[in-house]
PDB file of N, CA and C in Angstrom:
ATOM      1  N   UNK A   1     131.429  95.849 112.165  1.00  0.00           N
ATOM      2  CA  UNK A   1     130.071  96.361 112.188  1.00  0.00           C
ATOM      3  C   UNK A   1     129.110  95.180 112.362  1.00  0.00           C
ATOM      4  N   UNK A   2     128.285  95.484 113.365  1.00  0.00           N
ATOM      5  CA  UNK A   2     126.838  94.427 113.264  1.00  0.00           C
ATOM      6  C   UNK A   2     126.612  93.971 112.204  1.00  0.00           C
ATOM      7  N   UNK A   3     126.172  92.809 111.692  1.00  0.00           N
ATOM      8  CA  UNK A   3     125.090  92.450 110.633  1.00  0.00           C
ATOM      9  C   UNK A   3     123.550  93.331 110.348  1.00  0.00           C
ATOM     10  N   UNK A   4     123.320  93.779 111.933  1.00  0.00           N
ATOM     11  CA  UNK A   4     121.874  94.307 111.592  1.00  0.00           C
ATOM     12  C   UNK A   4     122.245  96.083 111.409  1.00  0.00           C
ATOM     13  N   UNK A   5     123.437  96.603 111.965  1.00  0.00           N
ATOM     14  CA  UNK A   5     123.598  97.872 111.972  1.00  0.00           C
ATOM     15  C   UNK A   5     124.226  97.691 110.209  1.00  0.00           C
ATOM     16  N   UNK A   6     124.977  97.316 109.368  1.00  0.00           N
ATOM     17  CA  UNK A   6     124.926  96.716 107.686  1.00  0.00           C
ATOM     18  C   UNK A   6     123.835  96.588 107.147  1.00  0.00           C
ATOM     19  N   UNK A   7     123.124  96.136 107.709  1.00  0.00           N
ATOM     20  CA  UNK A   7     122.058  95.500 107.159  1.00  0.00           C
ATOM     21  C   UNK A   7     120.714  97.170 107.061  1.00  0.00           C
ATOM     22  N   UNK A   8     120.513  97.980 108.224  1.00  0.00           N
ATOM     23  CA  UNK A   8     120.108  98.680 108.597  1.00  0.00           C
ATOM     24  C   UNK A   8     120.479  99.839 107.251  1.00  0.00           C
ATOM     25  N   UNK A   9     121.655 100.054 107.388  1.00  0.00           N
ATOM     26  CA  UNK A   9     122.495 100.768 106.237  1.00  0.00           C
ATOM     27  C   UNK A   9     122.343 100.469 105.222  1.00  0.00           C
ATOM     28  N   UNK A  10     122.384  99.510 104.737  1.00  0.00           N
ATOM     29  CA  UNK A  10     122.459  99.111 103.367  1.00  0.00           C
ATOM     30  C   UNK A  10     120.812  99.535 103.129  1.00  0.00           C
ATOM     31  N   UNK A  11     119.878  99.299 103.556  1.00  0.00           N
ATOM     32  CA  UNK A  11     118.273  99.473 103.376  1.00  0.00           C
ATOM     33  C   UNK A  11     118.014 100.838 103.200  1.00  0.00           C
ATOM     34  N   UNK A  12     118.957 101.899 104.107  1.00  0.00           N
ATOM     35  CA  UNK A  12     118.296 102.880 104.293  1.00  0.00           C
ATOM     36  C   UNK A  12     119.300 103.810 102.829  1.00  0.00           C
ATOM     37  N   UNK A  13     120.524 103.265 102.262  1.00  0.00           N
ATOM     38  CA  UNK A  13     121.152 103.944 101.185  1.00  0.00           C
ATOM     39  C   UNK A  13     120.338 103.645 100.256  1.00  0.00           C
ATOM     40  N   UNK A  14     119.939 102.539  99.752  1.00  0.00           N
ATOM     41  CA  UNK A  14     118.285 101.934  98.584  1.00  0.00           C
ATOM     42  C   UNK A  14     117.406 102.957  98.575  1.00  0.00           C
ATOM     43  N   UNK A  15     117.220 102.614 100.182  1.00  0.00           N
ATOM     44  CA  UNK A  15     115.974 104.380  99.800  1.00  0.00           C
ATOM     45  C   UNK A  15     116.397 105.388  99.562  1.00  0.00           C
ATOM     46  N   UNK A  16     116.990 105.932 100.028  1.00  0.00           N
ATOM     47  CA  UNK A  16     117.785 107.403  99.569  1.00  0.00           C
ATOM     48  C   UNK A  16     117.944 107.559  98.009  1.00  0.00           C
ATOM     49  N   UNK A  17     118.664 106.206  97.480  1.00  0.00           N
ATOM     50  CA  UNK A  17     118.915 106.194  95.746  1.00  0.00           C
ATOM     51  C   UNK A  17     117.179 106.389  95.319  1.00  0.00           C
ATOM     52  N   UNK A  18     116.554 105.408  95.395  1.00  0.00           N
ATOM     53  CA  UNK A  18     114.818 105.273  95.183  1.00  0.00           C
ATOM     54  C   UNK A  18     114.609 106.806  95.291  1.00  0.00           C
ATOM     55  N   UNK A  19     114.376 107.519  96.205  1.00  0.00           N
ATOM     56  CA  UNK A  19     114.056 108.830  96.416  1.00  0.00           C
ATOM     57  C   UNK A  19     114.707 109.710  95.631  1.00  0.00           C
ATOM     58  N   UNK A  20     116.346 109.431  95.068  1.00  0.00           N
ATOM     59  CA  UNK A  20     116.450 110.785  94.547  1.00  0.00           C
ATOM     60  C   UNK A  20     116.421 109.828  92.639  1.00  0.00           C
ATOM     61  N   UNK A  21     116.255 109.222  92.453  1.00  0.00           N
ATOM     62  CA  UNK A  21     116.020 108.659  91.034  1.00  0.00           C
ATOM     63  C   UNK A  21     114.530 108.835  90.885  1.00  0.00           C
ATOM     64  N   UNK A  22     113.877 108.827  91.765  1.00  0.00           N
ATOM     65  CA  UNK A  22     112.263 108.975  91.645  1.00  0.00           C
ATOM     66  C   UNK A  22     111.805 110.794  91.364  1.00  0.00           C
ATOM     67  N   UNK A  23     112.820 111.581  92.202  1.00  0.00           N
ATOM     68  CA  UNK A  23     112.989 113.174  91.921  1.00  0.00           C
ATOM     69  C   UNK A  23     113.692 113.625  90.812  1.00  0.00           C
ATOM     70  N   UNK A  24     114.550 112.789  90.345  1.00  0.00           N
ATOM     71  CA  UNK A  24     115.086 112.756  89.200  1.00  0.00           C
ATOM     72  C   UNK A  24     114.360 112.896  88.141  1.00  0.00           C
ATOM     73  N   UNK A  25     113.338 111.354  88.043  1.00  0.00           N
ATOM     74  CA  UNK A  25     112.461 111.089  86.774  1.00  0.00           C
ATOM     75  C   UNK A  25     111.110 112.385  86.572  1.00  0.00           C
ATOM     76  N   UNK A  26     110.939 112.525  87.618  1.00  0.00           N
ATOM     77  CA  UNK A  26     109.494 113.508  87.696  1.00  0.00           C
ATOM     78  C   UNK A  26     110.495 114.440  86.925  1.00  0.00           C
ATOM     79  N   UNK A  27     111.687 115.220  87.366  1.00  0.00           N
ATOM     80  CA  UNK A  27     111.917 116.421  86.814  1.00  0.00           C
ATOM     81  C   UNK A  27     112.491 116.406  85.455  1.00  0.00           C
ATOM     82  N   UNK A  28     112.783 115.459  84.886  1.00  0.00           N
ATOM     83  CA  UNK A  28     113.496 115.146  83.682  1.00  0.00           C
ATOM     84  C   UNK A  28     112.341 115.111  82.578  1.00  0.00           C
ATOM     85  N   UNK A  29     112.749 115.252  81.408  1.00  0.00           N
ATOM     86  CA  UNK A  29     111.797 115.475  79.924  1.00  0.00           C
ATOM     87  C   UNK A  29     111.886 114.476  79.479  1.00  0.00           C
ATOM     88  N   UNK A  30     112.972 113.359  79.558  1.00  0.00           N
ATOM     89  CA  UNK A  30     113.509 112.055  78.845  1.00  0.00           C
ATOM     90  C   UNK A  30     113.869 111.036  79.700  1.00  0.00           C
ATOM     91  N   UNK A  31     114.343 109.900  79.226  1.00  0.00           N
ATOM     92  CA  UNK A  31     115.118 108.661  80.249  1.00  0.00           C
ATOM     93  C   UNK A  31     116.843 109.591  79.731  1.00  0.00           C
ATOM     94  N   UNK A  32     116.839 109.314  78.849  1.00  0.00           N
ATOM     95  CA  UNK A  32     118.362 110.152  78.060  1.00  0.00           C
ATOM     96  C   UNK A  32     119.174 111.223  78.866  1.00  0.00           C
ATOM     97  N   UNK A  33     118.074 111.972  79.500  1.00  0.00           N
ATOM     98  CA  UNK A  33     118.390 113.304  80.261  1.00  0.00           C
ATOM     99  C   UNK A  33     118.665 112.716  81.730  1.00  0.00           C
ATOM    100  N   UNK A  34     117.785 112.425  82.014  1.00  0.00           N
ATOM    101  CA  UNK A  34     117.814 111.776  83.465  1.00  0.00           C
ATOM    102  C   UNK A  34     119.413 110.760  83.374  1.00  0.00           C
ATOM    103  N   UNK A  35     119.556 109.932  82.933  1.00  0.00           N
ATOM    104  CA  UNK A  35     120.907 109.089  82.408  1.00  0.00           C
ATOM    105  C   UNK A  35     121.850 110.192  82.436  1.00  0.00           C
ATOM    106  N   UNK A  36     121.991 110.815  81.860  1.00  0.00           N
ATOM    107  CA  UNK A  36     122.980 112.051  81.699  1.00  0.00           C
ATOM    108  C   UNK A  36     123.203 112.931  83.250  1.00  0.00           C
ATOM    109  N   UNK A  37     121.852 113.127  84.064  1.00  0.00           N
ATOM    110  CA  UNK A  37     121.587 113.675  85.266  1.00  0.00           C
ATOM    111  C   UNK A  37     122.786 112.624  86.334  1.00  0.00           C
ATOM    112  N   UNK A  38     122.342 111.447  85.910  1.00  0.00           N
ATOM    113  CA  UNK A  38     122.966 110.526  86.797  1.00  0.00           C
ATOM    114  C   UNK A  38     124.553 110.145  86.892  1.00  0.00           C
ATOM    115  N   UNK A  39     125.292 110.434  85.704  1.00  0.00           N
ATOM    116  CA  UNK A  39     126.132 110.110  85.406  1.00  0.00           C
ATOM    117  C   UNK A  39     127.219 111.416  86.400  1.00  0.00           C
ATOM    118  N   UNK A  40     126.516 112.363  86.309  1.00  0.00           N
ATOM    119  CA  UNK A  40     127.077 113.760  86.720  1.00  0.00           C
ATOM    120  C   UNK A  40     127.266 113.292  88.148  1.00  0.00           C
ATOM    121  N   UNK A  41     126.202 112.960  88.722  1.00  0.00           N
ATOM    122  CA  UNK A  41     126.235 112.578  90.058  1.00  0.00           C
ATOM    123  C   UNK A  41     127.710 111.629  90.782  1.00  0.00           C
ATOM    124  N   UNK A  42     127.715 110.928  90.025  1.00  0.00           N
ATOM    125  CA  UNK A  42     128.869 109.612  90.274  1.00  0.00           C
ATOM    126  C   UNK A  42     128.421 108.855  91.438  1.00  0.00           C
ATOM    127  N   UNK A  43     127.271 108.176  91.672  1.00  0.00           N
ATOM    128  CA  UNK A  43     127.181 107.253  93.248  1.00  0.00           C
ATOM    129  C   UNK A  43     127.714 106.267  92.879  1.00  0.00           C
ATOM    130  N   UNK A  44     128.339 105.791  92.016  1.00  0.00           N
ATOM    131  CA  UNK A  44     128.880 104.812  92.067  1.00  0.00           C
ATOM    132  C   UNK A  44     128.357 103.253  91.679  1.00  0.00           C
ATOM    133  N   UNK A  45     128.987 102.562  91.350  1.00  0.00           N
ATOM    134  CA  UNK A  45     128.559 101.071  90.772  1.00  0.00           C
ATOM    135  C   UNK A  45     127.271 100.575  91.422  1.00  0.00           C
ATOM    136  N   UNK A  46     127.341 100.472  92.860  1.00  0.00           N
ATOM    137  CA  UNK A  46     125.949 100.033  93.689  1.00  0.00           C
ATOM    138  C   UNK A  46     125.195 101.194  93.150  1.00  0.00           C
ATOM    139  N   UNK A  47     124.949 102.034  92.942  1.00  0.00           N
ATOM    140  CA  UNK A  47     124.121 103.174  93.120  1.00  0.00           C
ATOM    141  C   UNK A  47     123.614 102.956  91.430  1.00  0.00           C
ATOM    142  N   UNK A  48     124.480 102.635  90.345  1.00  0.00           N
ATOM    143  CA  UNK A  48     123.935 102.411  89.074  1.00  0.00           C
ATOM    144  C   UNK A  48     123.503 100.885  88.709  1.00  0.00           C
ATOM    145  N   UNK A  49     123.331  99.975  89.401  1.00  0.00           N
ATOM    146  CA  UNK A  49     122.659  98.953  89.728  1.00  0.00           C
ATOM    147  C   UNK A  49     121.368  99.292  90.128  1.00  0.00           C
ATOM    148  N   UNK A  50     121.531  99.860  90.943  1.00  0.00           N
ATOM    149  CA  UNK A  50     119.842 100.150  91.494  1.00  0.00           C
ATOM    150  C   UNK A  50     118.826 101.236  90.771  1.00  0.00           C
ATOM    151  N   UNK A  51     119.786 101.979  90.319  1.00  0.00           N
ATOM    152  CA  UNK A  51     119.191 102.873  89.490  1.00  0.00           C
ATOM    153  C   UNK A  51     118.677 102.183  88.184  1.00  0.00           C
ATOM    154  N   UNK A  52     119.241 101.084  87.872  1.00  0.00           N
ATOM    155  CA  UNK A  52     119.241 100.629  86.421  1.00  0.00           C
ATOM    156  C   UNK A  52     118.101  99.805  86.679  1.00  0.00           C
ATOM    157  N   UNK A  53     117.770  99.118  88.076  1.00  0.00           N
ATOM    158  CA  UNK A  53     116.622  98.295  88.472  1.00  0.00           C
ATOM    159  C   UNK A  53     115.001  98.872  88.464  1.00  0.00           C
ATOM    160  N   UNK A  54     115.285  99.998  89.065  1.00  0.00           N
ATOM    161  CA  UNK A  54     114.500 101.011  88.892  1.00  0.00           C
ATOM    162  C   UNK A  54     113.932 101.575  87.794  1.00  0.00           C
ATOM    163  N   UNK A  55     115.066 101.750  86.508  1.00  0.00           N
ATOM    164  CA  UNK A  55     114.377 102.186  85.057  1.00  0.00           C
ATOM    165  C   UNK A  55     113.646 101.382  84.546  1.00  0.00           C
ATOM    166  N   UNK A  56     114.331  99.502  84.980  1.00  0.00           N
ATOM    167  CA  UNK A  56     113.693  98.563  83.867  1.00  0.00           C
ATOM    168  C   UNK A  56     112.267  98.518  84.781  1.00  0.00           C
ATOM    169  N   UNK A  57     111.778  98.570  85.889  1.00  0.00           N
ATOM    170  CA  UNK A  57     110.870  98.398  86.832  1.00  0.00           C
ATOM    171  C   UNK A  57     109.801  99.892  86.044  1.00  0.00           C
ATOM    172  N   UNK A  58     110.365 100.657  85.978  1.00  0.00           N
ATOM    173  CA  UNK A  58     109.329 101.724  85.615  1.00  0.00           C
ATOM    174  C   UNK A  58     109.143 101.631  83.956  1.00  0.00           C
ATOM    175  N   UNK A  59     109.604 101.335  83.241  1.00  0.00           N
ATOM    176  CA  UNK A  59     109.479 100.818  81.665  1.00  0.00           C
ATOM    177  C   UNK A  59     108.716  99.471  82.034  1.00  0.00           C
ATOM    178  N   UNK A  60     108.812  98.881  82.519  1.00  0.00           N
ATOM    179  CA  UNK A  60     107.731  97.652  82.036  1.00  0.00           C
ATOM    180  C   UNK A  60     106.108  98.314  82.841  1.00  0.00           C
ATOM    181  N   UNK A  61     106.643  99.119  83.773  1.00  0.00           N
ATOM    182  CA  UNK A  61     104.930  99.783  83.957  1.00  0.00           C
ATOM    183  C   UNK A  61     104.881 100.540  83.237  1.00  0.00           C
ATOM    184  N   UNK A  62     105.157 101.083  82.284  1.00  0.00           N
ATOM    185  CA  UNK A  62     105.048 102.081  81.206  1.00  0.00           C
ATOM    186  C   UNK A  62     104.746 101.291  80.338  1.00  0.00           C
ATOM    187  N   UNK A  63     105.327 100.457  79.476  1.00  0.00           N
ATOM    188  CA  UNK A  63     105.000  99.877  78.495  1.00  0.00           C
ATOM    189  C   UNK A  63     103.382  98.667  78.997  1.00  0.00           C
ATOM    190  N   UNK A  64     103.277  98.243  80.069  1.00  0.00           N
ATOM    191  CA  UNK A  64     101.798  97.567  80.947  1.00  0.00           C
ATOM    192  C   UNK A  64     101.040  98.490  80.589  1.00  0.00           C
ATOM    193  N   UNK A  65     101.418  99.470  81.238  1.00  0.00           N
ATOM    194  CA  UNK A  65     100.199 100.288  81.315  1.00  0.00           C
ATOM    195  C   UNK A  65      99.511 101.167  79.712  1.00  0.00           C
ATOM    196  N   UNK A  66     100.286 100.887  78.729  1.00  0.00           N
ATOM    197  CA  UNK A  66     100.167 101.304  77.234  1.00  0.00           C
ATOM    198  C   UNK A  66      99.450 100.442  77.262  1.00  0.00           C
ATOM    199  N   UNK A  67      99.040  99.336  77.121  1.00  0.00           N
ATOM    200  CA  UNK A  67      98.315  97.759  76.548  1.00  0.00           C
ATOM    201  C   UNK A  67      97.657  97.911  77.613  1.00  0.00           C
ATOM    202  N   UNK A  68      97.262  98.292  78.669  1.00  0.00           N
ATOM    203  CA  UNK A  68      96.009  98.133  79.331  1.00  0.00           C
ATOM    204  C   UNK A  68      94.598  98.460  79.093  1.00  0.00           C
ATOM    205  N   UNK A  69      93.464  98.328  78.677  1.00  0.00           N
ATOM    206  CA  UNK A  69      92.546  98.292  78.052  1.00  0.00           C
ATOM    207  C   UNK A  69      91.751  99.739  78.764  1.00  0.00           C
ATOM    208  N   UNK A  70      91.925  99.627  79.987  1.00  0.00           N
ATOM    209  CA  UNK A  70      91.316 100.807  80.633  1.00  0.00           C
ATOM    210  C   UNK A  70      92.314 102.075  80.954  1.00  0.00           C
ATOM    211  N   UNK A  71      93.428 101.817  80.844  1.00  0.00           N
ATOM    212  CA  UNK A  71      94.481 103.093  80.308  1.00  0.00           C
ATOM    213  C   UNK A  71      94.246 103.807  79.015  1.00  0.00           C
ATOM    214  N   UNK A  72      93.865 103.070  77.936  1.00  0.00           N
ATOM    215  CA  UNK A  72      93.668 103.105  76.635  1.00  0.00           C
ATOM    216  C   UNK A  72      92.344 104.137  76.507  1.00  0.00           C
ATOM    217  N   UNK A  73      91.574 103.530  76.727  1.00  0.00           N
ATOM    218  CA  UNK A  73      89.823 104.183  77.257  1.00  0.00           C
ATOM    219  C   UNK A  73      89.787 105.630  77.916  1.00  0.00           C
ATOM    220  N   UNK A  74      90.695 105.541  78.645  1.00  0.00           N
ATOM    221  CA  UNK A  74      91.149 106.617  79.972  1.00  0.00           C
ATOM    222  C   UNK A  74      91.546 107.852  78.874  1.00  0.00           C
ATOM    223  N   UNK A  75      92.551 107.535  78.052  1.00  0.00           N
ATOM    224  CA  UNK A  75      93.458 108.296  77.057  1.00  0.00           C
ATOM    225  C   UNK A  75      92.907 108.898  75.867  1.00  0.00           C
ATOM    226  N   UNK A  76      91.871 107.658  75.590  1.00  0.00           N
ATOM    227  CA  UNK A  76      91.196 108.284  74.347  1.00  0.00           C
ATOM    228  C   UNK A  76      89.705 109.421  74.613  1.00  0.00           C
ATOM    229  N   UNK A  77      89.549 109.292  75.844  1.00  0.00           N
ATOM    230  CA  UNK A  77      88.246 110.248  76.393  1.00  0.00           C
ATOM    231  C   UNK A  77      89.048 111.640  76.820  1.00  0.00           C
ATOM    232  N   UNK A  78      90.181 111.630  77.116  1.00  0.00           N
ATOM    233  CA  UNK A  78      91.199 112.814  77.027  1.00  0.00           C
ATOM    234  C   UNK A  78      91.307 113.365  75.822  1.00  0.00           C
ATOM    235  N   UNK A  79      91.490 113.242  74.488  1.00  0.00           N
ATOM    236  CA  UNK A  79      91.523 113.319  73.592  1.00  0.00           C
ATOM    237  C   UNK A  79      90.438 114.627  73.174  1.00  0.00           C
ATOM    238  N   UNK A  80      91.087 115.674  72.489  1.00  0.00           N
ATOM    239  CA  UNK A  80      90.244 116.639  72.125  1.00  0.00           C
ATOM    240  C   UNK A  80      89.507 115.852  70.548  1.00  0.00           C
ATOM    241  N   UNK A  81      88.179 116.026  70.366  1.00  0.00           N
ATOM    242  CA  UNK A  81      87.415 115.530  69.331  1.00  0.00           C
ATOM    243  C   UNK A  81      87.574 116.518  68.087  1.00  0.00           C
TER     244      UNK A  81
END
């Protein structure tokens, strides 16, 4: 196989994982559930690498975006008085 037709492939399976871990998280209640969602699946070692890149990538914007001063502001004007 080409390097660029590999290379081509390999980019376009990333997205596919990205896309269905991203449909995953929206539909899931938990990380726990979603984990459990994934496991059912079986993509395999590459596929739970990337997935696992993906959780720590969306937990540190989760936990950013808790300590952000104007997230905070945002949250507390939501707030029924």
């Amino acid at each position: 196989m080409h390097p660029c037709t590999f290379l081509a492939l390999f980019k376009w399976r990333v997205t596919k994982l990205r896309l269905l871990v991203k449909r995953l998280l929206e539909s899931c209640f938990n990380m726990i559930n979603c984990i459990d969602r994934l496991r059912i699946l079986d993509l395999g070692v590459f596929a739970s690498i990337v997935i696992t890149e993906i959780f720590k990538n969306r937990l540190k914007r989760l936990g950013s975006d808790s300590r952000d001063p104007k997230m905070m502001r945002s949250t507390k004007m939501l707030q029924p008085s």
